[in-house]
C-alpha atoms as a PDB file:
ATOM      1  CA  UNK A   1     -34.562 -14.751 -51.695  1.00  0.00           C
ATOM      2  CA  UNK A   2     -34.406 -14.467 -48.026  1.00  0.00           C
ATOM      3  CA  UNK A   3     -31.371 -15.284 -45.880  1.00  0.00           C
ATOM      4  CA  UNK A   4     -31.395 -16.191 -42.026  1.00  0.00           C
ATOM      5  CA  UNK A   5     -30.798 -13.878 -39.439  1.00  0.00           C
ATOM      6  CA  UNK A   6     -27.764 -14.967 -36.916  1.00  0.00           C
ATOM      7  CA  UNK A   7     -28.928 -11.979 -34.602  1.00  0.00           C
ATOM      8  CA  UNK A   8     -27.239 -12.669 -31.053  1.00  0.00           C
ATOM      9  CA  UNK A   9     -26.410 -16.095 -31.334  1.00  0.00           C
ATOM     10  CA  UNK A  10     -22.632 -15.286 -32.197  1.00  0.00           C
ATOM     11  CA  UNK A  11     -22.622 -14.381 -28.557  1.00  0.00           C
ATOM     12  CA  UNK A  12     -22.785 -18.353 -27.474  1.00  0.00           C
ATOM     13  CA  UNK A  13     -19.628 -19.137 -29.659  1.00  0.00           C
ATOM     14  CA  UNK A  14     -16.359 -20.240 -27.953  1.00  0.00           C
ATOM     15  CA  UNK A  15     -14.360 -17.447 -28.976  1.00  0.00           C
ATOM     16  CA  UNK A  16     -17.243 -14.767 -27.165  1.00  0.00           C
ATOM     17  CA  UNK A  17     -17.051 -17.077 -24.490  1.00  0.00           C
ATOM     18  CA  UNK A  18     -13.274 -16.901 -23.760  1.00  0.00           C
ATOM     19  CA  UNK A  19     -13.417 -13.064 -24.535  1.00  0.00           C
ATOM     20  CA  UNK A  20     -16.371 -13.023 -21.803  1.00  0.00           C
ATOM     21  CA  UNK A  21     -14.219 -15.059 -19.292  1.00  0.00           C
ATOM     22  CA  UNK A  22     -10.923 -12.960 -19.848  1.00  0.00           C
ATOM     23  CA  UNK A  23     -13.759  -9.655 -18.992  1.00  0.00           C
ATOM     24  CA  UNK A  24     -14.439 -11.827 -15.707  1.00  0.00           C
ATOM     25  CA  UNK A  25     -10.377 -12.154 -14.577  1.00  0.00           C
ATOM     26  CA  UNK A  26      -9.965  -8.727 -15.959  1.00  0.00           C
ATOM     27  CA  UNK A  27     -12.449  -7.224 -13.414  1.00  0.00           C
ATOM     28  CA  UNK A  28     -11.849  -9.409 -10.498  1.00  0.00           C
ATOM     29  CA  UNK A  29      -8.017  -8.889 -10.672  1.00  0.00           C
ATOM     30  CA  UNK A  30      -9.666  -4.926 -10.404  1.00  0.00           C
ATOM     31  CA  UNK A  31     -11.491  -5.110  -7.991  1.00  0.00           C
ATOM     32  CA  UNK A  32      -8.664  -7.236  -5.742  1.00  0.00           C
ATOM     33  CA  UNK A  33      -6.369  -4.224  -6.627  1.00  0.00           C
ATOM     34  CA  UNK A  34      -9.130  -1.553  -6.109  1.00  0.00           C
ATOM     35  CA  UNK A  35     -10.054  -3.010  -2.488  1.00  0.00           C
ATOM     36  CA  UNK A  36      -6.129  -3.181  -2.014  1.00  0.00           C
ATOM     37  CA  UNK A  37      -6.044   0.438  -2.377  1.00  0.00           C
ATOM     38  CA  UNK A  38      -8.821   0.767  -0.346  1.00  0.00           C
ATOM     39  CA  UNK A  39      -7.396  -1.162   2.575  1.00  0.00           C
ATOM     40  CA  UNK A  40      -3.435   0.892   2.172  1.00  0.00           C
ATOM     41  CA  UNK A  41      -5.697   4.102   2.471  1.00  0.00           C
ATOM     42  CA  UNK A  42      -7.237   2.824   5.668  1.00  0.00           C
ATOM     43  CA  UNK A  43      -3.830   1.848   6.630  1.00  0.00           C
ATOM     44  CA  UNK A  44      -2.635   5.751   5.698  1.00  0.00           C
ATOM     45  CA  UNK A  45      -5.628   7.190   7.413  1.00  0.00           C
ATOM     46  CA  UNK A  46      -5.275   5.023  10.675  1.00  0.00           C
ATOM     47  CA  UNK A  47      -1.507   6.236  11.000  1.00  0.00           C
ATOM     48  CA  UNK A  48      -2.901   9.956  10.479  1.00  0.00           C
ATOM     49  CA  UNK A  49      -4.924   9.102  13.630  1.00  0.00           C
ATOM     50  CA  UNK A  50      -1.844   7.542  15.925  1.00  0.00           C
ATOM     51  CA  UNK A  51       0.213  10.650  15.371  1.00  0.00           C
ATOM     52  CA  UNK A  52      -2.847  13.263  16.079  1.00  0.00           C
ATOM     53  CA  UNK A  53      -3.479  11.299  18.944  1.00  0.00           C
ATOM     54  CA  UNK A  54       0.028  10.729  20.339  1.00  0.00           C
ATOM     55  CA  UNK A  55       2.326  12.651  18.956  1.00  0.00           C
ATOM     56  CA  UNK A  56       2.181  15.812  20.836  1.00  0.00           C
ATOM     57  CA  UNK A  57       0.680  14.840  23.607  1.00  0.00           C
ATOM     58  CA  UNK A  58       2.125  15.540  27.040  1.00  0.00           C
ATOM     59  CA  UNK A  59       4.972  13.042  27.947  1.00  0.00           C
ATOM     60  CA  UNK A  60       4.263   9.955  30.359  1.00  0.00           C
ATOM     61  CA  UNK A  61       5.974   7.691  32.699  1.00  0.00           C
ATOM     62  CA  UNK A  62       6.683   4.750  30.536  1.00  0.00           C
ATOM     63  CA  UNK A  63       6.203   2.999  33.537  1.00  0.00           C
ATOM     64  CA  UNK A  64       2.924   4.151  32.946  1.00  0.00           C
ATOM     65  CA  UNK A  65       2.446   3.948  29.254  1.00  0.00           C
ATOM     66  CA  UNK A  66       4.072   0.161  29.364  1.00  0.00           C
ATOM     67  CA  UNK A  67       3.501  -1.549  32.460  1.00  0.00           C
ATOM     68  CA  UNK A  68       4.481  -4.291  30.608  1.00  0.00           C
ATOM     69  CA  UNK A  69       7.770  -4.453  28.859  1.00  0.00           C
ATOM     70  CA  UNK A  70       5.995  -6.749  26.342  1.00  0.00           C
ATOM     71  CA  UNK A  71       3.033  -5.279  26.070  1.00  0.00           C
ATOM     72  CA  UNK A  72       3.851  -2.532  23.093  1.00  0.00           C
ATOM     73  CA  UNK A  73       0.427  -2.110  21.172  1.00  0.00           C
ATOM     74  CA  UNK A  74       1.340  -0.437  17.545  1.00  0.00           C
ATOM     75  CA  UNK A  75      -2.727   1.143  17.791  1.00  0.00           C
ATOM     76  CA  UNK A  76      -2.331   2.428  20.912  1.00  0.00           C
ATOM     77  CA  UNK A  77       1.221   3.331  21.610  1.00  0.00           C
ATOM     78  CA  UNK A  78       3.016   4.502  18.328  1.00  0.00           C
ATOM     79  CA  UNK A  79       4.160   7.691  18.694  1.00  0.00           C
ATOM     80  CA  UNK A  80       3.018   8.100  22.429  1.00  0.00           C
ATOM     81  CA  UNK A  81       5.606  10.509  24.516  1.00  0.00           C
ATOM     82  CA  UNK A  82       7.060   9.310  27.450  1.00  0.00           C
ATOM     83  CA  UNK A  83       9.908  10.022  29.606  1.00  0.00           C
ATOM     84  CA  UNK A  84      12.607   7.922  31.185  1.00  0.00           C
ATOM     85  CA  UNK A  85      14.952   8.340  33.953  1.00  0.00           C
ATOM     86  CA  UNK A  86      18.358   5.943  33.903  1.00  0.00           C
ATOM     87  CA  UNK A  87      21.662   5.881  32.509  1.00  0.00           C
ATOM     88  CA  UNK A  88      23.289   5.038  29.032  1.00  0.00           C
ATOM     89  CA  UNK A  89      25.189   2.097  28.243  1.00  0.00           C
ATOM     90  CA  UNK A  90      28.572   2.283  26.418  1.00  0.00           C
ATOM     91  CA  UNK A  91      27.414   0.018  23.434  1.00  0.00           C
ATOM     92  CA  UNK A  92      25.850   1.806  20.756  1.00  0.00           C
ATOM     93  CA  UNK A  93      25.425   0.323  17.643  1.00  0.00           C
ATOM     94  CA  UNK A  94      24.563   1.662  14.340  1.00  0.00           C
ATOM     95  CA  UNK A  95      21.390   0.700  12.263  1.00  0.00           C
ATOM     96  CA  UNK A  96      22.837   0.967   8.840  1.00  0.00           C
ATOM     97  CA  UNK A  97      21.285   2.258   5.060  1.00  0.00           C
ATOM     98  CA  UNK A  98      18.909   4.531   6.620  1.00  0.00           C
ATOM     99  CA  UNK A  99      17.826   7.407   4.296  1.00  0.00           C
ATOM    100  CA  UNK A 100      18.646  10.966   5.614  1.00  0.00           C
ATOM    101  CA  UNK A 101      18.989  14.899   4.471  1.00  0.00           C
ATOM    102  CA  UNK A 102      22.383  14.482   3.417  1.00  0.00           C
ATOM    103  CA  UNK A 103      22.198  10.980   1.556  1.00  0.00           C
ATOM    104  CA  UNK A 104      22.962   7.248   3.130  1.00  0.00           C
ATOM    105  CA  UNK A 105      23.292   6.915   6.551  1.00  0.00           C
ATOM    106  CA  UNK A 106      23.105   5.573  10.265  1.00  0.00           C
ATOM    107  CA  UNK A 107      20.625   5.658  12.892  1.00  0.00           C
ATOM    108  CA  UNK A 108      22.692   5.927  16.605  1.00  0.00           C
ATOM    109  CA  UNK A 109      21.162   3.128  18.364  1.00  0.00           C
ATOM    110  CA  UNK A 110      21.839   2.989  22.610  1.00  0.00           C
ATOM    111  CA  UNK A 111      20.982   1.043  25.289  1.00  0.00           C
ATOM    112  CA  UNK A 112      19.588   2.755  28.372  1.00  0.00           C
ATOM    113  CA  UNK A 113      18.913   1.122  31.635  1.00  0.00           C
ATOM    114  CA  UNK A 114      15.808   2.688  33.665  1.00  0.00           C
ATOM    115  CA  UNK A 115      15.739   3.318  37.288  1.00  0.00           C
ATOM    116  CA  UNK A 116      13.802   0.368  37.472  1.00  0.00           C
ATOM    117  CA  UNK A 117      16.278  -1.808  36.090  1.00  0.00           C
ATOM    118  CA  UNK A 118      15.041  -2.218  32.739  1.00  0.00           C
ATOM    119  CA  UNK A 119      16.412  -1.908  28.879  1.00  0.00           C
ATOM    120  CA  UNK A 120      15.095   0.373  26.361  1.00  0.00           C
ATOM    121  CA  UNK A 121      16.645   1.583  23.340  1.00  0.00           C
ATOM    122  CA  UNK A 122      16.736   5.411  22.012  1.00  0.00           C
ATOM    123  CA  UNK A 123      17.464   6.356  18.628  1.00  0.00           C
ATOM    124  CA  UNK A 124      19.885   9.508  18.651  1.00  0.00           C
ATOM    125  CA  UNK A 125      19.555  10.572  15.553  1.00  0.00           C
ATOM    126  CA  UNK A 126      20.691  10.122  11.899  1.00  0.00           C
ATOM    127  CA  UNK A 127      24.692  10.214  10.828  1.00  0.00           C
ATOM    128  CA  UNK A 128      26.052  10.539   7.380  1.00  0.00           C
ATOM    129  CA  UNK A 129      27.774   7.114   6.801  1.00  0.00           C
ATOM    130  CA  UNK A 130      27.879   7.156   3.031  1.00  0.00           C
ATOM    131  CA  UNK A 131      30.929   4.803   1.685  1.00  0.00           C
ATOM    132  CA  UNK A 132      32.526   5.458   5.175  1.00  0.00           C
ATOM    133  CA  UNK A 133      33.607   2.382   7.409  1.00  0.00           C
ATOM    134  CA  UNK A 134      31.215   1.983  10.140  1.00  0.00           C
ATOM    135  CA  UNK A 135      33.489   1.580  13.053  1.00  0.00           C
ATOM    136  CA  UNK A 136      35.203   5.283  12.119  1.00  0.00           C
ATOM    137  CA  UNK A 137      31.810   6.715  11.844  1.00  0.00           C
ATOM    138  CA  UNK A 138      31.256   5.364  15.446  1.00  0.00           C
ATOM    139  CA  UNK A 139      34.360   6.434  16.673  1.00  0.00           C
ATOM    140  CA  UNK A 140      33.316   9.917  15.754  1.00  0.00           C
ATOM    141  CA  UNK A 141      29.704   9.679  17.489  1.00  0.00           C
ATOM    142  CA  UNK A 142      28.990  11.953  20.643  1.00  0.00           C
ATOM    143  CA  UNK A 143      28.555  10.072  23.352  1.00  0.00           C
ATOM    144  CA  UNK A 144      25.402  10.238  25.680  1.00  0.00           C
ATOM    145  CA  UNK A 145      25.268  12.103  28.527  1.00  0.00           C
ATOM    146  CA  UNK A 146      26.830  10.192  31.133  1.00  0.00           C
ATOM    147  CA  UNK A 147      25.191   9.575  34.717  1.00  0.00           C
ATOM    148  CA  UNK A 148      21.387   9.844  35.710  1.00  0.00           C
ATOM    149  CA  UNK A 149      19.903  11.162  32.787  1.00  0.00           C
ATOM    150  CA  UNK A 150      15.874  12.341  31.754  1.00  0.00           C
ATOM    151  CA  UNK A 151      14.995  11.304  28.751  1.00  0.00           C
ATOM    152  CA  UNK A 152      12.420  12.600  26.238  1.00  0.00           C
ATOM    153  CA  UNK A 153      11.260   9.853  23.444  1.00  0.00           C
ATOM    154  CA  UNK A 154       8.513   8.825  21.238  1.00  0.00           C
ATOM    155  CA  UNK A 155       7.836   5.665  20.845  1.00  0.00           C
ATOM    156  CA  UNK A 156       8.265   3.118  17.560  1.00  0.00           C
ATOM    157  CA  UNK A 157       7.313  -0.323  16.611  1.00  0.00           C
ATOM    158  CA  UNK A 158      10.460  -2.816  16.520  1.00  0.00           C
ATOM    159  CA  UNK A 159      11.282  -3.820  13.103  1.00  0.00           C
ATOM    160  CA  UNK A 160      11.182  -6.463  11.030  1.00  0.00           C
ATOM    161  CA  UNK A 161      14.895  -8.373  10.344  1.00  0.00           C
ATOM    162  CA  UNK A 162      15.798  -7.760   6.831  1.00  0.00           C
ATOM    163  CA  UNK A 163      15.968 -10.885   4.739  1.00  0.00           C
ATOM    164  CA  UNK A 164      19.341 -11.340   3.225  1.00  0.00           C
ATOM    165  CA  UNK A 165      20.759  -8.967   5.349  1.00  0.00           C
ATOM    166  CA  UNK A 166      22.946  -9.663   9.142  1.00  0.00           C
ATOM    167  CA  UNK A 167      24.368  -8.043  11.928  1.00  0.00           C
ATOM    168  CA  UNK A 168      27.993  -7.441  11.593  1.00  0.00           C
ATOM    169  CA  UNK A 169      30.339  -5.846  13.849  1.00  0.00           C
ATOM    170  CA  UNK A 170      28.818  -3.332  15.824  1.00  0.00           C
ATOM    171  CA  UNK A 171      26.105  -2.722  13.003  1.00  0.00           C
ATOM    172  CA  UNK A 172      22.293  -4.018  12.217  1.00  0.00           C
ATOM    173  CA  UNK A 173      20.302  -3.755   9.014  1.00  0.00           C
ATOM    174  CA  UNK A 174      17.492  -2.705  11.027  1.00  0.00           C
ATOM    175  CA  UNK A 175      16.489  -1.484  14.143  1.00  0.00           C
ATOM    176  CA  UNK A 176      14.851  -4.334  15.084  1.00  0.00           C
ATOM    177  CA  UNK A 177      15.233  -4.772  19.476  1.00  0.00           C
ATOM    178  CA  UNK A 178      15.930  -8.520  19.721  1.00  0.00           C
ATOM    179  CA  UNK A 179      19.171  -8.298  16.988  1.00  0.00           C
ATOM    180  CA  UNK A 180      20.193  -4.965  18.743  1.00  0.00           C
ATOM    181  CA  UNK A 181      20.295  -6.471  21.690  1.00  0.00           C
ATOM    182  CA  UNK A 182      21.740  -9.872  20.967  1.00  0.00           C
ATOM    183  CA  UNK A 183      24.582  -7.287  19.124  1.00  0.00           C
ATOM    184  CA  UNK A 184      24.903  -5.390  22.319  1.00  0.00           C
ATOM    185  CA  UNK A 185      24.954  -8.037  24.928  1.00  0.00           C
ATOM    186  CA  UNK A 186      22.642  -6.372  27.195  1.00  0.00           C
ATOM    187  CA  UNK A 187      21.105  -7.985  30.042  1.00  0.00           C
ATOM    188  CA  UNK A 188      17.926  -7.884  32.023  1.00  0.00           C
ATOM    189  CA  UNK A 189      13.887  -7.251  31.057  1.00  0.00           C
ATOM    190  CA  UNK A 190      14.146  -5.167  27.914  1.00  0.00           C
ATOM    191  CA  UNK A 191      11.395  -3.369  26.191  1.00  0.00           C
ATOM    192  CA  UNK A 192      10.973  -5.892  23.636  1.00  0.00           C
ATOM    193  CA  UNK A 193       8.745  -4.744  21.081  1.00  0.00           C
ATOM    194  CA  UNK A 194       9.720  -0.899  21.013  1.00  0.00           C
ATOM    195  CA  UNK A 195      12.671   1.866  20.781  1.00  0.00           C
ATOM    196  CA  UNK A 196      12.316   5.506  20.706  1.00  0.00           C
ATOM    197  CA  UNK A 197      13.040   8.047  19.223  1.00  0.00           C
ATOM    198  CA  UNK A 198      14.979  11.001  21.164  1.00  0.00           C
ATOM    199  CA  UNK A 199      12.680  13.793  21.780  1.00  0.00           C
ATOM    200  CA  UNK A 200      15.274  15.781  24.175  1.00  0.00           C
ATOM    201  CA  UNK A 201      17.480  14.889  27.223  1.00  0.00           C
ATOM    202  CA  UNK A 202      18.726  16.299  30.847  1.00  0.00           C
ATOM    203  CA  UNK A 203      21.668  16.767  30.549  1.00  0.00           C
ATOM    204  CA  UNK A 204      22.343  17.018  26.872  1.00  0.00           C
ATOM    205  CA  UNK A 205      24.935  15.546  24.902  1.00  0.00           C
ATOM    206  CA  UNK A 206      25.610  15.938  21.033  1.00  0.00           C
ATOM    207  CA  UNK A 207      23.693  13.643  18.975  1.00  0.00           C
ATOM    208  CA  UNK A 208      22.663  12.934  15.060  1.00  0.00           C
ATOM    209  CA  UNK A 209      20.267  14.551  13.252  1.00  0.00           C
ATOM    210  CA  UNK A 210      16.520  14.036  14.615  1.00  0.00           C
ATOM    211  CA  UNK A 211      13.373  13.339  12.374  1.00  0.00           C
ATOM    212  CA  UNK A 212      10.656  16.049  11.380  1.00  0.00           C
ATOM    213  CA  UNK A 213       6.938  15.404  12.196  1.00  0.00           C
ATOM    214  CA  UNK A 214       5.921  12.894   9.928  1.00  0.00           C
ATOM    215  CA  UNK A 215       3.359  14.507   7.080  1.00  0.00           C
ATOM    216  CA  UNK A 216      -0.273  13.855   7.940  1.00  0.00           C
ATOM    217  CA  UNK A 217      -0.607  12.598   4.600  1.00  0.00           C
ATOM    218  CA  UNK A 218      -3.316   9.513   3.358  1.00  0.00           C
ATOM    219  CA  UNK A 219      -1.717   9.874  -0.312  1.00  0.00           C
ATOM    220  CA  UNK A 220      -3.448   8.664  -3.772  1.00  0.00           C
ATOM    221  CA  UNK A 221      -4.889   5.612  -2.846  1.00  0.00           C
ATOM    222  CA  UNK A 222      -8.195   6.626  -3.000  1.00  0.00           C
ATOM    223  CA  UNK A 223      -8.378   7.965  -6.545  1.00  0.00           C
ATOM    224  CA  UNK A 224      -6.363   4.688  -7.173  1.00  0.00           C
ATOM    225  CA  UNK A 225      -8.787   2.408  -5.912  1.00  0.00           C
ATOM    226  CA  UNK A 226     -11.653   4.384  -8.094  1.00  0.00           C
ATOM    227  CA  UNK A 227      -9.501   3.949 -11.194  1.00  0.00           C
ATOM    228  CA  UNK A 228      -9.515   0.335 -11.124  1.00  0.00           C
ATOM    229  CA  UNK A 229     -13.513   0.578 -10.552  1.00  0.00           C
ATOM    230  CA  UNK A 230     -13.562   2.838 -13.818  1.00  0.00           C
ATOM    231  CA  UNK A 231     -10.984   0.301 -15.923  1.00  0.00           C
ATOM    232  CA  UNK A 232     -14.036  -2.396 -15.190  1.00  0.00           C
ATOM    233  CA  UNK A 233     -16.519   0.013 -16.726  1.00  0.00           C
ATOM    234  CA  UNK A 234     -14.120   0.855 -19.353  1.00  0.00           C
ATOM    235  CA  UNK A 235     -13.827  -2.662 -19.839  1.00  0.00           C
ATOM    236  CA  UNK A 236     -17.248  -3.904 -19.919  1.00  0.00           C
ATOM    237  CA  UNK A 237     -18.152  -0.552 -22.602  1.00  0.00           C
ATOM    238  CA  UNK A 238     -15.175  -2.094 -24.735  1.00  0.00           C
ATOM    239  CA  UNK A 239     -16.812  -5.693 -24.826  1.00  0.00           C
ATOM    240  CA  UNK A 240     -20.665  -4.266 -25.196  1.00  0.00           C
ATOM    241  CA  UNK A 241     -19.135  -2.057 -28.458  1.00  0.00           C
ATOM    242  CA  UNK A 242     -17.402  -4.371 -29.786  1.00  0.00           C
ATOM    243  CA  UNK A 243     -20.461  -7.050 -29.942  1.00  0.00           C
ATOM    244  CA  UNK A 244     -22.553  -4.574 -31.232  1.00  0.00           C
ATOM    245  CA  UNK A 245     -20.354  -3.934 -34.040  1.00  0.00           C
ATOM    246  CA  UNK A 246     -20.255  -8.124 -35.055  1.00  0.00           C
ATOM    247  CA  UNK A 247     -23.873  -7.930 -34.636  1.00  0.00           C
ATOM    248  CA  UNK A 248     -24.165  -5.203 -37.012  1.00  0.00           C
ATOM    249  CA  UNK A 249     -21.283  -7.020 -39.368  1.00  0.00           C
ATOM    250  CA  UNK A 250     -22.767 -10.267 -39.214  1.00  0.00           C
ATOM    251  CA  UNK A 251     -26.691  -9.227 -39.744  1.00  0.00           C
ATOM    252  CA  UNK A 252     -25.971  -6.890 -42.457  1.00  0.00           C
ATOM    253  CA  UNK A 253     -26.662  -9.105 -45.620  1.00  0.00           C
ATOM    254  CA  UNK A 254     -30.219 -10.266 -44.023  1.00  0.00           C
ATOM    255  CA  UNK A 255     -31.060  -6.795 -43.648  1.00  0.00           C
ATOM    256  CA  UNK A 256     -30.837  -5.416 -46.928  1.00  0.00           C
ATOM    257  CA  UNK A 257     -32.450  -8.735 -48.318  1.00  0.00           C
ATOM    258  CA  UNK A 258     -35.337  -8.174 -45.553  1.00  0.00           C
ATOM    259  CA  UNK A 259     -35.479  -4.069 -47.151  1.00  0.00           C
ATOM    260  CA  UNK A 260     -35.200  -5.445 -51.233  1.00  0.00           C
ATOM    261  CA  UNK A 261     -38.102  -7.722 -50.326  1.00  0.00           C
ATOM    262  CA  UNK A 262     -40.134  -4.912 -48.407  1.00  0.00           C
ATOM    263  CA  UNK A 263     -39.538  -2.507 -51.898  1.00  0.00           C
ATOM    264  CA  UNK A 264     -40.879  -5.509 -54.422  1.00  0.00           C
ATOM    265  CA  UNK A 265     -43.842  -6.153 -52.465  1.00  0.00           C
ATOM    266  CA  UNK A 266     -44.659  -2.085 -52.416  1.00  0.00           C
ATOM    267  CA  UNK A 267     -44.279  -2.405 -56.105  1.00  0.00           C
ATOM    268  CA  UNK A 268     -46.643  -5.026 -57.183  1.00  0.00           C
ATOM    269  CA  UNK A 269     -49.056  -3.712 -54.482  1.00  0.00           C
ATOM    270  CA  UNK A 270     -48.833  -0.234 -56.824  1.00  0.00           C
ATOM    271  CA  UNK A 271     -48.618  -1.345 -60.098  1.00  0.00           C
ATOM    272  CA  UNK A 272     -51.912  -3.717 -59.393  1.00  0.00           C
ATOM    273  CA  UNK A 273     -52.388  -7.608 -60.671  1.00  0.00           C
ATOM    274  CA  UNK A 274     -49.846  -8.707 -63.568  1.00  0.00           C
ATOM    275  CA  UNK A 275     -51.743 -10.148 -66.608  1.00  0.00           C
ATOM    276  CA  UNK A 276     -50.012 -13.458 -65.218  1.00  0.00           C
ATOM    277  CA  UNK A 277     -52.401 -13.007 -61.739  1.00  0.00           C
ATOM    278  CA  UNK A 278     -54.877 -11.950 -63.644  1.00  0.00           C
ATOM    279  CA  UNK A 279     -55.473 -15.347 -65.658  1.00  0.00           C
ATOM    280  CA  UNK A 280     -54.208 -17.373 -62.898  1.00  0.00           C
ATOM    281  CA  UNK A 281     -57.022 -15.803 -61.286  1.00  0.00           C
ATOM    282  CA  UNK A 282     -59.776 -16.927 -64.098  1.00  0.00           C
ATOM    283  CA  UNK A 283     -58.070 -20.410 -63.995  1.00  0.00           C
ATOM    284  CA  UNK A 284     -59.123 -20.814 -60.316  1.00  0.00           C
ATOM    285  CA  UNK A 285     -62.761 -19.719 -60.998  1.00  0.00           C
END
């Protein structure tokens, strides 16, 4: 009457073992995506730092700041103030499909040569240039100040080129300082791995619209990061309920076997010996 128990030993079958390796990619691809959160929060928080560091501090020399033209550091210099004295060059160019308060637009991009004889190029603000023909927006641009000028500017990284995406005419997809100034033709030791952004000017000249303070901001990524920890304990609750359940399925029938023999035995032990025992009994003495 009894029946054999397959207790846990469902657990070493190939289909438990391919749910138990799909729980394994499951949580590593989690964790990879947690710590990537992680790591874009660092990123968020590190940024946070640069621009309560640099960007109202009191101007500099870039002289000072960049002794070497090369020698832009994103850590330490983003954002950093510093002044310039020099003139403007009549080449501007316009860094096209840049997002602004009105829509699509342009970012003024301008050479200016430094006292000391070197390039660096200032962002003058944002234009609306919206299905408009980039030569009549430029046409329309104020032009800088003209002779010695000071100059006011924060400081960005150079950025990447844009794949798919070229020069063309007096326009760039990005403002990225080798393309600008292969478009502009400038000559001499230029700045190589910065621009800035125009802060003010003396003597002033009409320009586009300038950027706000960027938002000291580190966004979601933290509760992001914990959410993929919690989908692995989600995950790992899902497989532990759901082999408890075949457990119970499978074990079911050799339990209530295991509890009809239990009751039988209780009821021979109260009823006493059967007349059967009895003379099987007298037959063994």
């Amino acid at each position: 009457m009894s029946e054999t128990r397959v207790g846990w030993s469902f657990l070493y079958s190939r289909r438990w073992i391919g749910y138990f390796a799909l729980f394994v990619v499951f949580a590593i691809a989690c964790v990879y995506l947690g710590n990537w959160q992680f790591d874009r929060r660092a990123q968020a928080r590190a940024e946070i730092s640069r621009i309560d560091r640099n960007y109202d501090a009191s101007p500099v020399p870039i002289a000072e700041a960049l002794p070497n033209p090369a020698g832009f550091d994103v850590d330490a210099h983003k954002w950093l103030t510093v002044t310039l004295e020099g003139t403007y060059e009549d080449n501007a160019v316009l860094a096209r499909n840049r997002p602004g308060p009105d829509g699509v637009g342009a970012d003024i991009i301008v050479p200016f040569r430094t006292t000391e004889g070197r390039v660096f190029f200032v962002d003058r603000g944002w234009v609306l240039a919206s299905g408009t023909d980039m030569e009549d927006v430029l046409a329309t641009v104020d032009a800088p100040p003209a002779g010695t000028v000071d100059v006011v500017v924060r400081l960005r990284a150079s950025e990447p080129e844009v794949d798919g995406r070229s020069s063309a005419g007096r326009t760039v997809a990005s403002i990225n300082v080798p393309d600008i100034a292969e478009v502009t033709g400038v000559t001499g030791e230029i700045y190589s791995g910065t621009y800035g952004m125009l802060v003010s000017e003396t003597p002033s000249a009409g320009h586009g619209t300038l950027p706000p303070k960027p938002e000291r901001d580190e966004g979601p990524h933290l509760s992001y990061a914990l959410q993929w920890y919690v989908f692995i304990i989600i995950g790992a609750i899902g497989v532990g309920y759901a082999a408890r359940q075949e457990y119970k399925n499978l074990n079911a029938g050799s339990k209530e076997v295991l509890a009809m023999e239990k009751k039988s035995k209780a009821r021979k032990t109260k009823r006493g010996p059967t007349d059967a025992d009895v003379e099987d009994a007298l037959l063994d003495a």
